[in-house]
Protein backbone atom coordinates (compact mmCIF):
# COMPACT_ATOMS: atom_id res chain seq x y z
CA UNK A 1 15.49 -15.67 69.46
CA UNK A 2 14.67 -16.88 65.70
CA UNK A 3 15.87 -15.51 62.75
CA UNK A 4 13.31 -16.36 60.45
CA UNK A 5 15.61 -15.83 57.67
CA UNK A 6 17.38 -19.37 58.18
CA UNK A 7 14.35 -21.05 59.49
CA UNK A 8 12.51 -20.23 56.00
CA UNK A 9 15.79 -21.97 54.14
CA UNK A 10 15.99 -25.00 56.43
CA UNK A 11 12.07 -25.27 56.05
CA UNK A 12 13.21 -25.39 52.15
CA UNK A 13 15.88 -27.74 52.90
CA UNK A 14 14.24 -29.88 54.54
CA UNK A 15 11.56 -30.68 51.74
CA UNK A 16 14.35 -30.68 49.25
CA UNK A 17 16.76 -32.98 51.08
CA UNK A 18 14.60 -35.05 52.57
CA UNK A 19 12.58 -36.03 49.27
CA UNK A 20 16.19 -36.35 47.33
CA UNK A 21 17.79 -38.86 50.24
CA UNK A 22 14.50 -40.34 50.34
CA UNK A 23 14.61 -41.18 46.36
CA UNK A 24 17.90 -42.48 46.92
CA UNK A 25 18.69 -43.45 49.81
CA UNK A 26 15.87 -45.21 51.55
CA UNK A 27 12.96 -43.80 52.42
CA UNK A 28 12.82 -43.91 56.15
CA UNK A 29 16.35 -43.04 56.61
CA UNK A 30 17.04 -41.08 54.07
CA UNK A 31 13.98 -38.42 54.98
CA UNK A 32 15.49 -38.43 58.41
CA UNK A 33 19.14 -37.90 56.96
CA UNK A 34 17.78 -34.65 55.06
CA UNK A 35 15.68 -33.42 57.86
CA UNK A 36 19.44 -33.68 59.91
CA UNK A 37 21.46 -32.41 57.67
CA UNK A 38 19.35 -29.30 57.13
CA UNK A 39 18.83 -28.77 60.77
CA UNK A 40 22.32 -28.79 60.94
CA UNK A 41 22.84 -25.74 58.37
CA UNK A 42 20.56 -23.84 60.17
CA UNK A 43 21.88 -24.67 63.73
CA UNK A 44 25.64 -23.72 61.69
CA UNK A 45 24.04 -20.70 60.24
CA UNK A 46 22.44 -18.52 62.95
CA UNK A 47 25.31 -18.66 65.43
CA UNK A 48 23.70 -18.62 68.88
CA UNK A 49 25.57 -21.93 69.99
CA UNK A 50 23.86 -24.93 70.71
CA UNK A 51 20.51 -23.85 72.13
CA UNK A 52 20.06 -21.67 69.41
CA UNK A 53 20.80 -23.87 66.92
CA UNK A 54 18.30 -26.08 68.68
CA UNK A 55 15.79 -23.41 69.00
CA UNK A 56 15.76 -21.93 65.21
CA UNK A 57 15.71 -25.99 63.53
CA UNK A 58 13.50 -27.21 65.71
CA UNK A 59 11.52 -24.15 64.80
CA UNK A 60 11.90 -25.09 61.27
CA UNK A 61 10.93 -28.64 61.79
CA UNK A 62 7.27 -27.28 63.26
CA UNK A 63 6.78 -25.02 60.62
CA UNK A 64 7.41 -27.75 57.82
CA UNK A 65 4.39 -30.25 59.91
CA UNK A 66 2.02 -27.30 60.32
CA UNK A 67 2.30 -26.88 56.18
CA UNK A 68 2.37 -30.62 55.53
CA UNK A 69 -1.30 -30.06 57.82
CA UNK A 70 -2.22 -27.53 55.67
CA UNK A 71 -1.95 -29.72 52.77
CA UNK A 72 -3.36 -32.57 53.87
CA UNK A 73 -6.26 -30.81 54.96
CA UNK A 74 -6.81 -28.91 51.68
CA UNK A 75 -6.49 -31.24 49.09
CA UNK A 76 -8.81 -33.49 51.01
CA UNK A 77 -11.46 -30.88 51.07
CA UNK A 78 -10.35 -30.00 47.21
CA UNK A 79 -10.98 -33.87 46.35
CA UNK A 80 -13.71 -35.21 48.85
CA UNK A 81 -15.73 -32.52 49.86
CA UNK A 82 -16.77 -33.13 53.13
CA UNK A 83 -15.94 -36.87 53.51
CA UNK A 84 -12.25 -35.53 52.44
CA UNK A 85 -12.13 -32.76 55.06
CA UNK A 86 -13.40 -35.43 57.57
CA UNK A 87 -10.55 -37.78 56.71
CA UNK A 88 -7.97 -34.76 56.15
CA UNK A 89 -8.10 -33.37 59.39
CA UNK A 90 -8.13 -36.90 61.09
CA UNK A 91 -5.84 -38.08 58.99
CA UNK A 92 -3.25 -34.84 59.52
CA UNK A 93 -4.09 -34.68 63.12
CA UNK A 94 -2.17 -38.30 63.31
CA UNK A 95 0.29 -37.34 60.73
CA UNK A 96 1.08 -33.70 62.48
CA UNK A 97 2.00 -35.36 65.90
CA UNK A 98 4.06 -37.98 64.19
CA UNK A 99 5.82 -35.73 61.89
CA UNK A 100 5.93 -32.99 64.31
CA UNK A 101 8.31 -35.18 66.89
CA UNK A 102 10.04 -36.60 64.42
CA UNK A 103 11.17 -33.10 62.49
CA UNK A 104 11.60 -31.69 65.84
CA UNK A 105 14.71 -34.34 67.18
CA UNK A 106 16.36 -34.93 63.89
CA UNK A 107 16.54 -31.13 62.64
CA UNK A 108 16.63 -30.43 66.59
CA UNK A 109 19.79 -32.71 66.80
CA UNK A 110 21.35 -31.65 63.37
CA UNK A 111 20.80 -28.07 64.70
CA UNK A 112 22.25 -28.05 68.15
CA UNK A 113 25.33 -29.86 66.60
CA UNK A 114 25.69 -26.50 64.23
CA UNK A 115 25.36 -24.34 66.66
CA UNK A 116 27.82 -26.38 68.67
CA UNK A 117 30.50 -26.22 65.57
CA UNK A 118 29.50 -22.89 65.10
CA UNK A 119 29.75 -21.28 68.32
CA UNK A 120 28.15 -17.96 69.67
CA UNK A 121 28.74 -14.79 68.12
């Protein structure tokens, strides 16, 4: 079951933490250390053990790649016209997939570890 209410705040999370460890960090790792360690507060947070830890972050993680589509798609249309959508949704097609698997095992990971510290209720 997901409780939207910490899959919204890891969504958050995740854009927050993984743009600050990115800055300073490194970019690769750091992204993927904030995309963890907010899959991990929402695993921690909803209390449905390991599965639904999994569940809810990995949730999370797909809902942050469908917006970064969104985006991507827009502002290419806002800037290009039709050459831009062209190029935004064959551009975020590639970049969905890709960010969509990796969101899904690091916030997936971080979140099944919560749920594991957290236990069940």
């Amino acid at each position: 079951m997901v409780k939207w209410g910490p899959v919204i705040v890891g969504f958050i999370l995740a854009v927050i933490l993984g743009n600050l460890f990115g800055i300073y960090v490194n970019q690769y790792w750091g992204v993927n250390l904030g995309l963890f360690i907010a899959g991990f507060i929402v695993g921690y947070w909803v209390h449905e053990g390991i599965i639904g830890g999994l569940w809810n972050a990995t949730v999370a993680g797909a809902f942050g790649s469908i917006v970064l589509a969104i985006l991507l798609i827009v502002g290419g249309t806002i800037f290009g016209g039709a050459a831009g959508l062209a190029a935004g949704v064959v551009t975020g097609f590639t970049i969905v997939i890709v960010s969509l698997i990796a969101n899904i095992v690091f916030m997936g990971v971080g979140g099944a570890i919560g749920g594991m510290l957290s236990g069940s209720d």
